[in-house]
N, C-alpha and C. Protein backbone atom coordinates (compact mmCIF):
# COMPACT_ATOMS: atom_id res chain seq x y z
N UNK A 1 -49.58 -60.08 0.22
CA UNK A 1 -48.47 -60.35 -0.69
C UNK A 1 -47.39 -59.28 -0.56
N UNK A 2 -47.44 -58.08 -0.34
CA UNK A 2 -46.24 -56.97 -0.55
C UNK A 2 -45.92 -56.74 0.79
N UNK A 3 -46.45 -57.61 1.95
CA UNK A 3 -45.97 -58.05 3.19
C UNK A 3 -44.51 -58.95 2.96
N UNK A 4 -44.71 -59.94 2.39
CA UNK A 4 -43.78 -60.84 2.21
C UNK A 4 -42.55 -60.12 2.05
N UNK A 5 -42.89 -58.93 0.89
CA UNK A 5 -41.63 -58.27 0.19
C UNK A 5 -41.13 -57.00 0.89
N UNK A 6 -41.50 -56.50 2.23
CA UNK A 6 -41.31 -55.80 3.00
C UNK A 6 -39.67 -56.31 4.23
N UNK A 7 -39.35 -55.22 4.23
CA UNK A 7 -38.04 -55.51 5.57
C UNK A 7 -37.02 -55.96 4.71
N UNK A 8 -36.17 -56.37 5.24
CA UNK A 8 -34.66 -56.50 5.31
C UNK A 8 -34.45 -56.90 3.88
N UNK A 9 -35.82 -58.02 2.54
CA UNK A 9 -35.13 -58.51 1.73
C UNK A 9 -35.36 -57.12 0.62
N UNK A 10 -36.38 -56.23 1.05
CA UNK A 10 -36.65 -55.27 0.07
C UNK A 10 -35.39 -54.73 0.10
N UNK A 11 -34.62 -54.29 1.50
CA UNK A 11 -33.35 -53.14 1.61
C UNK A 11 -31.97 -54.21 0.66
N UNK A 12 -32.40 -55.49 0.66
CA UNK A 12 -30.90 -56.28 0.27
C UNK A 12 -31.30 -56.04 -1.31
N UNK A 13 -32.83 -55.77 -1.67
CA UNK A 13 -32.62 -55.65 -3.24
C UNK A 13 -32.06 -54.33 -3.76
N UNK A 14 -33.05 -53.52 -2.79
CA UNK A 14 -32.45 -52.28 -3.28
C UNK A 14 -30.90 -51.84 -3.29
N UNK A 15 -30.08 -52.48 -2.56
CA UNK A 15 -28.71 -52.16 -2.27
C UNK A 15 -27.81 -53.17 -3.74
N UNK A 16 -28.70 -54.30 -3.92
CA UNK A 16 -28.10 -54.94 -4.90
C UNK A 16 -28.58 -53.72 -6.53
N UNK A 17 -29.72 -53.71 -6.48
CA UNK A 17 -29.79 -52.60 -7.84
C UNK A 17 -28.89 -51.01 -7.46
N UNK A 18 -28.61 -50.75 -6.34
CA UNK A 18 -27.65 -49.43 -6.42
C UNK A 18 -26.14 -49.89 -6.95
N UNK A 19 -25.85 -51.24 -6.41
CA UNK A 19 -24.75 -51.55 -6.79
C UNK A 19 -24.51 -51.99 -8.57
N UNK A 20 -25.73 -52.60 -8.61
CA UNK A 20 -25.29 -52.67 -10.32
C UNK A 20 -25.74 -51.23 -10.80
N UNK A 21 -26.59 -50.59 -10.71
CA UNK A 21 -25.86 -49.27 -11.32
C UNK A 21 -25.19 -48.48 -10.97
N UNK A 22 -24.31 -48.71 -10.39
CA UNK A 22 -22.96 -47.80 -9.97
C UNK A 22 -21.79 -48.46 -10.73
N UNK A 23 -21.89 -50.03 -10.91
CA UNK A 23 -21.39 -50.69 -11.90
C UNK A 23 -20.14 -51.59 -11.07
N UNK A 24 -20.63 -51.80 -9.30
CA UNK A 24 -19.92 -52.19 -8.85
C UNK A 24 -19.30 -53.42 -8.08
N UNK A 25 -18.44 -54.45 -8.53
CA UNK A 25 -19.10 -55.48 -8.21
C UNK A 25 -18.49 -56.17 -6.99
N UNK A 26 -17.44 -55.29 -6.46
CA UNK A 26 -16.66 -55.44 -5.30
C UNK A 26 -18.33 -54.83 -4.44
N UNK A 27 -18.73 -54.01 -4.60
CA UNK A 27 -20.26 -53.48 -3.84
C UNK A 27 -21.20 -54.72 -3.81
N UNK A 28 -21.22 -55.27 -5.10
CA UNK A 28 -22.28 -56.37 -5.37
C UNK A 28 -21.71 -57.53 -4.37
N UNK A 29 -20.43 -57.85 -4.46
CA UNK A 29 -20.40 -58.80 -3.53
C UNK A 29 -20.55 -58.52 -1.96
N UNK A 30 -19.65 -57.39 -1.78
CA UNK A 30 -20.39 -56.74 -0.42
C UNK A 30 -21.60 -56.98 -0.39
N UNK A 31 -22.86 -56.64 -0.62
CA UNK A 31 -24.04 -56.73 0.09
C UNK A 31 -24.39 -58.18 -0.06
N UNK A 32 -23.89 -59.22 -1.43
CA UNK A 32 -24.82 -60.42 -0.91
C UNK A 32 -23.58 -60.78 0.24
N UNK A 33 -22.26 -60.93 0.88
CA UNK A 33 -21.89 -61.56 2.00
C UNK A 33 -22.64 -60.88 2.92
N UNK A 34 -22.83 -59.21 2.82
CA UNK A 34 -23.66 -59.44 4.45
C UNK A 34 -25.13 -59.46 4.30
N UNK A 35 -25.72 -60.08 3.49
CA UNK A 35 -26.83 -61.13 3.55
C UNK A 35 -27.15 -62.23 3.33
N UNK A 36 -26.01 -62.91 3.33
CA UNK A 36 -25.83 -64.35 2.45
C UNK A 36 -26.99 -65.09 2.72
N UNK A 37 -27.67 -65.39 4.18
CA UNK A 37 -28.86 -65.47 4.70
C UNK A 37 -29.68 -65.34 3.63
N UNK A 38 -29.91 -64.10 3.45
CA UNK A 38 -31.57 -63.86 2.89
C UNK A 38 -31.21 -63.85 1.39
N UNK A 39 -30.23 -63.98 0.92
CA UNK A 39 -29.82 -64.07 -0.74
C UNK A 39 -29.81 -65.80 -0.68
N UNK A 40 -28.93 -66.21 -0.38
CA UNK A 40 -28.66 -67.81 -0.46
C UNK A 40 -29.82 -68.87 -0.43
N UNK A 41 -31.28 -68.29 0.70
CA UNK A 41 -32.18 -69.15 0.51
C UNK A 41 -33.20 -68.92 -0.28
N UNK A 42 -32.93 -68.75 -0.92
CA UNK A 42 -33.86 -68.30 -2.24
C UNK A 42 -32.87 -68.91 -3.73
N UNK A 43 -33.29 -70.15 -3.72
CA UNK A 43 -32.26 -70.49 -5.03
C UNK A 43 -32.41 -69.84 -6.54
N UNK A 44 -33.52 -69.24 -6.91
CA UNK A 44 -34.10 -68.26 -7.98
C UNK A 44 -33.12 -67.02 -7.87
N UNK A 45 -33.26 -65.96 -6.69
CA UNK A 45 -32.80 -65.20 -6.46
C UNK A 45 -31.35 -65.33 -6.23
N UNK A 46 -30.88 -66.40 -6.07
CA UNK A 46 -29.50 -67.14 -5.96
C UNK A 46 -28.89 -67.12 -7.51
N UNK A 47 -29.56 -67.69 -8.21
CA UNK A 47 -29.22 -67.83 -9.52
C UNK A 47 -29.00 -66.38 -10.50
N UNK A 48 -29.90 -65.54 -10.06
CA UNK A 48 -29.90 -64.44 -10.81
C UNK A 48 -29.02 -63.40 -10.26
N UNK A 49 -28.38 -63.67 -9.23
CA UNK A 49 -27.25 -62.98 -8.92
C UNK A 49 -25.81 -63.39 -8.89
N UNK A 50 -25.95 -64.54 -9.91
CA UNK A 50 -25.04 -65.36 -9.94
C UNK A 50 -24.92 -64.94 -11.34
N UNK A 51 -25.53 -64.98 -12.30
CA UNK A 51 -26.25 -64.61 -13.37
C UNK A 51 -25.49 -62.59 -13.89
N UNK A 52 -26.04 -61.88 -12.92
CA UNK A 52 -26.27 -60.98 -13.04
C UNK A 52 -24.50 -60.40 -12.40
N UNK A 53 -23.95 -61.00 -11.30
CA UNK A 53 -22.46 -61.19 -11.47
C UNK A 53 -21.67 -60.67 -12.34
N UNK A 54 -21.79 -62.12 -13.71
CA UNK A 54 -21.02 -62.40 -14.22
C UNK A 54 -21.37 -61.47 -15.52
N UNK A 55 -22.48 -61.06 -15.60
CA UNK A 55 -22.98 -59.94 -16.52
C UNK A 55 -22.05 -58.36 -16.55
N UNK A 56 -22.40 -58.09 -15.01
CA UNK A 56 -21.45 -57.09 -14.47
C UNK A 56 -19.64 -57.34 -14.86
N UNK A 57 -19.21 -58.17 -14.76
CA UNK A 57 -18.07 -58.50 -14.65
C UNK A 57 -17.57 -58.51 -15.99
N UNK A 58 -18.46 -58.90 -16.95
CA UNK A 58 -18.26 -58.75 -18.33
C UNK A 58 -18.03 -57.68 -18.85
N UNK A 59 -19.40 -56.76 -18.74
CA UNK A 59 -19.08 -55.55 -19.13
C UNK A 59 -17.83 -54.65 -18.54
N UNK A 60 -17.62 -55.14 -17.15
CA UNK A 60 -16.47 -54.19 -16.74
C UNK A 60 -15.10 -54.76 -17.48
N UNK A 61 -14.96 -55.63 -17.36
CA UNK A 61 -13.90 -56.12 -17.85
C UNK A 61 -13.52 -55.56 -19.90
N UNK A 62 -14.30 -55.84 -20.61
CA UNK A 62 -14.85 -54.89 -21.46
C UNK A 62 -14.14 -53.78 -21.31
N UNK A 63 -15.21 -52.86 -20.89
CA UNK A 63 -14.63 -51.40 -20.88
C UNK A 63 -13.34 -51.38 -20.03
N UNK A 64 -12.50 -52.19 -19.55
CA UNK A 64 -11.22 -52.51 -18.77
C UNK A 64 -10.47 -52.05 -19.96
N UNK A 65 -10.73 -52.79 -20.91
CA UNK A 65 -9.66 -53.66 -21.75
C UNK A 65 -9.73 -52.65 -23.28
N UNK A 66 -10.84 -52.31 -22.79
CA UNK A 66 -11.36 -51.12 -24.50
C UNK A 66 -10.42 -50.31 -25.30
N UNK A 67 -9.71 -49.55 -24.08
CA UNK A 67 -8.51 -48.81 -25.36
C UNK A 67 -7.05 -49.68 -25.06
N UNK A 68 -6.70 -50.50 -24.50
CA UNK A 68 -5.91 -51.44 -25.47
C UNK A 68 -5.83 -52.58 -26.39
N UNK A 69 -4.24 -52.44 -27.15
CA UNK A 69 -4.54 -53.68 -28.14
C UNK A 69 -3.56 -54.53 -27.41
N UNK A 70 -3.19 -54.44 -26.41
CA UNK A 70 -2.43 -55.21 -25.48
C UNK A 70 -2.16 -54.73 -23.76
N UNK A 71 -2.66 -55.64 -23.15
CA UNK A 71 -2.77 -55.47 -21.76
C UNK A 71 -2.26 -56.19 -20.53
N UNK A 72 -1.59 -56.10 -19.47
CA UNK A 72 -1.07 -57.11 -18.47
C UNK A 72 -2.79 -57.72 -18.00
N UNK A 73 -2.62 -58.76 -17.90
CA UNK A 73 -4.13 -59.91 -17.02
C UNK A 73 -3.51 -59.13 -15.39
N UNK A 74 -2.60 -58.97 -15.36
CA UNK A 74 -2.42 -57.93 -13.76
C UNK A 74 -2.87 -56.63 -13.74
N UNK A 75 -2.40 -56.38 -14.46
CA UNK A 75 -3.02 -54.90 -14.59
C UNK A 75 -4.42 -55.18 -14.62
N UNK A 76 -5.01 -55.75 -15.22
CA UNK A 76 -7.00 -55.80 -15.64
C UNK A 76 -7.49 -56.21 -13.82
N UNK A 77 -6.49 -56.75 -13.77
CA UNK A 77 -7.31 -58.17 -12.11
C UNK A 77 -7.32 -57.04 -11.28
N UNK A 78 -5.70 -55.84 -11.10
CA UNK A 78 -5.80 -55.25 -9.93
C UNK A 78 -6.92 -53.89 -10.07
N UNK A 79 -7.18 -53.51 -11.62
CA UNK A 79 -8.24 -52.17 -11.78
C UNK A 79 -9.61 -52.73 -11.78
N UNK A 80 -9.76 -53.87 -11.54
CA UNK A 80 -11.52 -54.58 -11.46
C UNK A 80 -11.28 -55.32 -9.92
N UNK A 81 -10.27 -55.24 -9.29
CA UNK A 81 -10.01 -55.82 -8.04
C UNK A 81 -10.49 -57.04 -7.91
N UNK A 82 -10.03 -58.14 -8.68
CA UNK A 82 -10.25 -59.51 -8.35
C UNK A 82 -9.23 -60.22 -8.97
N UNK A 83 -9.13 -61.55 -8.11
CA UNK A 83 -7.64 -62.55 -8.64
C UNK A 83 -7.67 -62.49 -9.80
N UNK A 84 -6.09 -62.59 -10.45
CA UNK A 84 -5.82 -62.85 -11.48
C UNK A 84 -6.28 -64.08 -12.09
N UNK A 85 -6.53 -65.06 -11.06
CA UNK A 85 -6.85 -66.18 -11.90
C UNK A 85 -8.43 -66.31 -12.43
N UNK A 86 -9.50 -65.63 -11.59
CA UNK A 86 -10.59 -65.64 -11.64
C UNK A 86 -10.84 -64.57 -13.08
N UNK A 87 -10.24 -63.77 -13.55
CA UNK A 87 -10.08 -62.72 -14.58
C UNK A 87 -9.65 -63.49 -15.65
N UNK A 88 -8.37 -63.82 -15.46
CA UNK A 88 -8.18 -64.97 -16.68
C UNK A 88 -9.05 -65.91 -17.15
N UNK A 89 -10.00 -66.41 -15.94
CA UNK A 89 -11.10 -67.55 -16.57
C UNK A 89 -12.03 -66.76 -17.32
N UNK A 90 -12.58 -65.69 -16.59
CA UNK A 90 -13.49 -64.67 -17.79
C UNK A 90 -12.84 -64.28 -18.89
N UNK A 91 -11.89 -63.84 -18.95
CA UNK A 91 -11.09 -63.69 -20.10
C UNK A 91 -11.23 -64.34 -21.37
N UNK A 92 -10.94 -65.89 -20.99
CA UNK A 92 -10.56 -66.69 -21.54
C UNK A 92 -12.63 -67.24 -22.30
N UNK A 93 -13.14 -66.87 -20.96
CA UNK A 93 -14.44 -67.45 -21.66
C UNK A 93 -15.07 -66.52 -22.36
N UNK A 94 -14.85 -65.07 -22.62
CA UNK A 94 -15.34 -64.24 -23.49
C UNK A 94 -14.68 -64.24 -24.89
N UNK A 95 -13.65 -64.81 -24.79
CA UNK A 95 -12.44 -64.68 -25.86
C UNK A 95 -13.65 -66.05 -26.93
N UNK A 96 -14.16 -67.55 -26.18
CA UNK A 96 -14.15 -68.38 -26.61
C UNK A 96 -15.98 -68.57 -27.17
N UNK A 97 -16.44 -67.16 -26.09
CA UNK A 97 -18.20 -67.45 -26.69
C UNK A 97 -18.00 -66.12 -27.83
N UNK A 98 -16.65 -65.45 -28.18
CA UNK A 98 -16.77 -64.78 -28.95
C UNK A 98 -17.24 -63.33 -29.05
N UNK A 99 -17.11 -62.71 -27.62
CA UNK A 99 -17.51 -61.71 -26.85
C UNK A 99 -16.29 -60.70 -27.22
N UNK A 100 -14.62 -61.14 -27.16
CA UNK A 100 -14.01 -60.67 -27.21
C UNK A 100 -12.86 -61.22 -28.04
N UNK A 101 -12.28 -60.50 -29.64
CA UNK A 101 -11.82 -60.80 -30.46
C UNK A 101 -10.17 -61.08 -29.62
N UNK A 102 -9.58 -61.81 -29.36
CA UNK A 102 -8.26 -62.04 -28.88
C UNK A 102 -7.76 -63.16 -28.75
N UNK A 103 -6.15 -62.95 -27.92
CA UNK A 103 -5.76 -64.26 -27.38
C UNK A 103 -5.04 -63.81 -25.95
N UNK A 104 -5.04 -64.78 -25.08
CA UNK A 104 -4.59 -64.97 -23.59
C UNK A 104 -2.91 -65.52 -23.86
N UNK A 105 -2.02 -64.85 -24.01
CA UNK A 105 -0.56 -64.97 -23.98
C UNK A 105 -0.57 -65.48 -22.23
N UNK A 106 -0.42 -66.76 -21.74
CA UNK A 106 -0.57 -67.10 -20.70
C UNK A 106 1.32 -66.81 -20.04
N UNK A 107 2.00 -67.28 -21.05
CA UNK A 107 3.86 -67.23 -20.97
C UNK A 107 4.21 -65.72 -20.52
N UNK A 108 3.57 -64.91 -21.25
CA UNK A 108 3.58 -63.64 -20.60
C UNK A 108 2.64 -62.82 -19.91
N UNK A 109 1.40 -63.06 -19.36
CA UNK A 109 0.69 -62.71 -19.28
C UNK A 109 -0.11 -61.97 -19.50
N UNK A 110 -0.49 -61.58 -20.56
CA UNK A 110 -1.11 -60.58 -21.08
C UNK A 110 -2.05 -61.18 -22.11
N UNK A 111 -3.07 -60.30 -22.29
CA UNK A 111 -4.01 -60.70 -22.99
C UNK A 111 -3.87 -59.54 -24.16
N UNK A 112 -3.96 -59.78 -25.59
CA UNK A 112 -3.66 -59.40 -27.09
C UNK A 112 -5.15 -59.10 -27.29
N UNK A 113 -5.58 -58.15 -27.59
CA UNK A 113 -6.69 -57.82 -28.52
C UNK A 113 -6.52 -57.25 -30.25
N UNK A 114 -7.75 -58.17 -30.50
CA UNK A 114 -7.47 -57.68 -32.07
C UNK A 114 -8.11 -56.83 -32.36
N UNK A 115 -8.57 -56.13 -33.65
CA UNK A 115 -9.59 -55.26 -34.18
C UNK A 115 -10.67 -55.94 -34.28
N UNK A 116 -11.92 -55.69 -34.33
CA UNK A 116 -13.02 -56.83 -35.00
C UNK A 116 -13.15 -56.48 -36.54
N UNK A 117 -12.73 -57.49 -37.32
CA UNK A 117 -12.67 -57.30 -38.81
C UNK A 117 -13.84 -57.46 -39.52
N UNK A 118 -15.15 -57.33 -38.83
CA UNK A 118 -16.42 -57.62 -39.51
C UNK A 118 -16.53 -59.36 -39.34
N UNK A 119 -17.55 -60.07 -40.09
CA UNK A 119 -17.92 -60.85 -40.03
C UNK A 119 -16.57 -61.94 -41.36
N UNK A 120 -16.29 -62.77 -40.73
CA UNK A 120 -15.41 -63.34 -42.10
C UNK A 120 -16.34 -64.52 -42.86
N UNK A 121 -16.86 -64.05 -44.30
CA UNK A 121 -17.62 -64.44 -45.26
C UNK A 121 -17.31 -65.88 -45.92
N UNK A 122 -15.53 -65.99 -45.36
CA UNK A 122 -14.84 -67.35 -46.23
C UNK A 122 -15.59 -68.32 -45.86
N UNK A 123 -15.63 -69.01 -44.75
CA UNK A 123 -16.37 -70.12 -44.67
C UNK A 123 -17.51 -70.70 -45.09
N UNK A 124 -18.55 -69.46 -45.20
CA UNK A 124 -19.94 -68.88 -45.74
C UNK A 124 -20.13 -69.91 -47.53
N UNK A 125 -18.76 -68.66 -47.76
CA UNK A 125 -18.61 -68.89 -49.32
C UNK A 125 -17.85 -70.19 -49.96
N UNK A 126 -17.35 -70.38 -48.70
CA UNK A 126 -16.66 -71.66 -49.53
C UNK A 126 -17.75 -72.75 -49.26
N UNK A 127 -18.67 -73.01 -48.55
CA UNK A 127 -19.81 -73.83 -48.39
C UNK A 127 -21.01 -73.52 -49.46
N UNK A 128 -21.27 -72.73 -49.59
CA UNK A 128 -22.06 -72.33 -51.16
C UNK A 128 -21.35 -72.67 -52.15
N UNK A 129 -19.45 -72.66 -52.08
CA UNK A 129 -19.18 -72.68 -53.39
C UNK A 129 -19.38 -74.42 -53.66
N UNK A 130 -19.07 -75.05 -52.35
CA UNK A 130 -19.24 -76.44 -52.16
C UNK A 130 -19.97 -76.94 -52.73
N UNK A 131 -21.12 -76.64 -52.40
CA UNK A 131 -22.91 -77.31 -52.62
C UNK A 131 -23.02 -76.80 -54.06
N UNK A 132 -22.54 -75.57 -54.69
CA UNK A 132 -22.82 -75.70 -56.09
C UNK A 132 -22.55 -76.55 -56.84
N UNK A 133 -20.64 -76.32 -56.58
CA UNK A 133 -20.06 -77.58 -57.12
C UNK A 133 -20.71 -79.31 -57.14
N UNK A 134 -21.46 -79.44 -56.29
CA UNK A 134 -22.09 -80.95 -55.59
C UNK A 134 -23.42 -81.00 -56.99
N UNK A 135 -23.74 -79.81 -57.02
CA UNK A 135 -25.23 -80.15 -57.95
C UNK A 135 -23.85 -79.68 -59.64
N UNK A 136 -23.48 -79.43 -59.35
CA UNK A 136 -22.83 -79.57 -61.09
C UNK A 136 -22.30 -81.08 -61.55
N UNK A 137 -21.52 -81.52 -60.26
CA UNK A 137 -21.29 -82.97 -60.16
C UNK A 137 -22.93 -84.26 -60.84
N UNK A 138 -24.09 -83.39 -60.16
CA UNK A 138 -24.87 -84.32 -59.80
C UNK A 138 -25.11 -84.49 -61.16
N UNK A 139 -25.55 -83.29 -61.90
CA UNK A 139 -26.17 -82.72 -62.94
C UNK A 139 -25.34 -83.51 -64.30
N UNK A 140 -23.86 -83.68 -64.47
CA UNK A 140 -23.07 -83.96 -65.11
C UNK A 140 -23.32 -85.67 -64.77
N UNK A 141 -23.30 -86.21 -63.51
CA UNK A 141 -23.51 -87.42 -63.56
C UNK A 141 -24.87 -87.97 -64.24
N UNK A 142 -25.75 -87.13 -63.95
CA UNK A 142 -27.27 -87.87 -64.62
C UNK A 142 -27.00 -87.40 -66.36
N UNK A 143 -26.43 -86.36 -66.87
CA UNK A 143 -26.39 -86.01 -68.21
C UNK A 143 -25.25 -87.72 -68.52
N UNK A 144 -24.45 -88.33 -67.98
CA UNK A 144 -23.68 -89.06 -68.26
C UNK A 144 -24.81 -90.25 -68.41
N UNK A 145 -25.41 -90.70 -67.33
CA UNK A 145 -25.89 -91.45 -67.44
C UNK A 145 -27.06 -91.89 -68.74
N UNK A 146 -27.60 -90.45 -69.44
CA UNK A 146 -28.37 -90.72 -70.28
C UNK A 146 -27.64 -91.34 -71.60
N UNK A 147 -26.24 -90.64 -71.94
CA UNK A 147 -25.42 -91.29 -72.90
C UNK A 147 -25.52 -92.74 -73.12
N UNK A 148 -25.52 -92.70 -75.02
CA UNK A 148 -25.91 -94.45 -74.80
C UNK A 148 -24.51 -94.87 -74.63
């Protein structure tokens, strides 16, 4: 068994874990193109570096964006070195799973960050205040109904 895991795919893992902790993903893609071979046929191992990518890319982008409250999407694409458009789609999908409090000014390009204001309770409370209201309704209808 630790035959199997010997030679060229042990050196492509190890070069892929130096690259994610160095935090690099221009590196990360370097080593899977020059193994695309021994990464690509392995659809597991395919997935988790597909996976593990976009993990990287998150966090960098993240700490990209950390000390402003407003930023060029050019500026972010050329200091993480990847298209602007491919940045904007992460952008846009961290903004929307809620990863990152903002908005994508597409007219000007720049992406707006907000503060994170804590959790907002309104919706919370106005649905409790809802359902109370519903059993006071209910409560008032059956007290009606007993009236002769």
């Amino acid at each position: 068994m630790a035959l199997k895991y010997s030679g060229i795919e042990l050196e492509v893992m190890q070069n892929i874990a130096k690259a994610c902790r160095s935090k690099s993903i221009s590196e990360l893609e370097r080593v899977v193109e020059e193994h695309r071979q021994h990464v690509s046929a392995d659809p597991i191992v395919k997935s988790h570096l597909e996976a593990l990518n976009s993990a990287l890319l998150e966090k960098n982008l993240l700490q990209i964006i950390e000390p402003y409250s407003k930023v060029e999407v050019q500026h972010v694409a050329r200091e993480i070195k990847l298209p602007q458009d491919e940045v904007e789609r992460k952008l846009s999908r961290l903004i929307l799973d809620k990863s990152l409090n903002g908005i994508l000014d597409q007219g000007q390009g720049v992406l707006i960050v907000y503060e994170n204001s804590g959790s907002d309770q309104t919706y919370s409370t106005g649905l409790e205040v809802i359902s109370r209201m519903g059993k006071v309704v209910d409560s008032l209808y059956s007290q009606t109904k007993q009236l002769p």
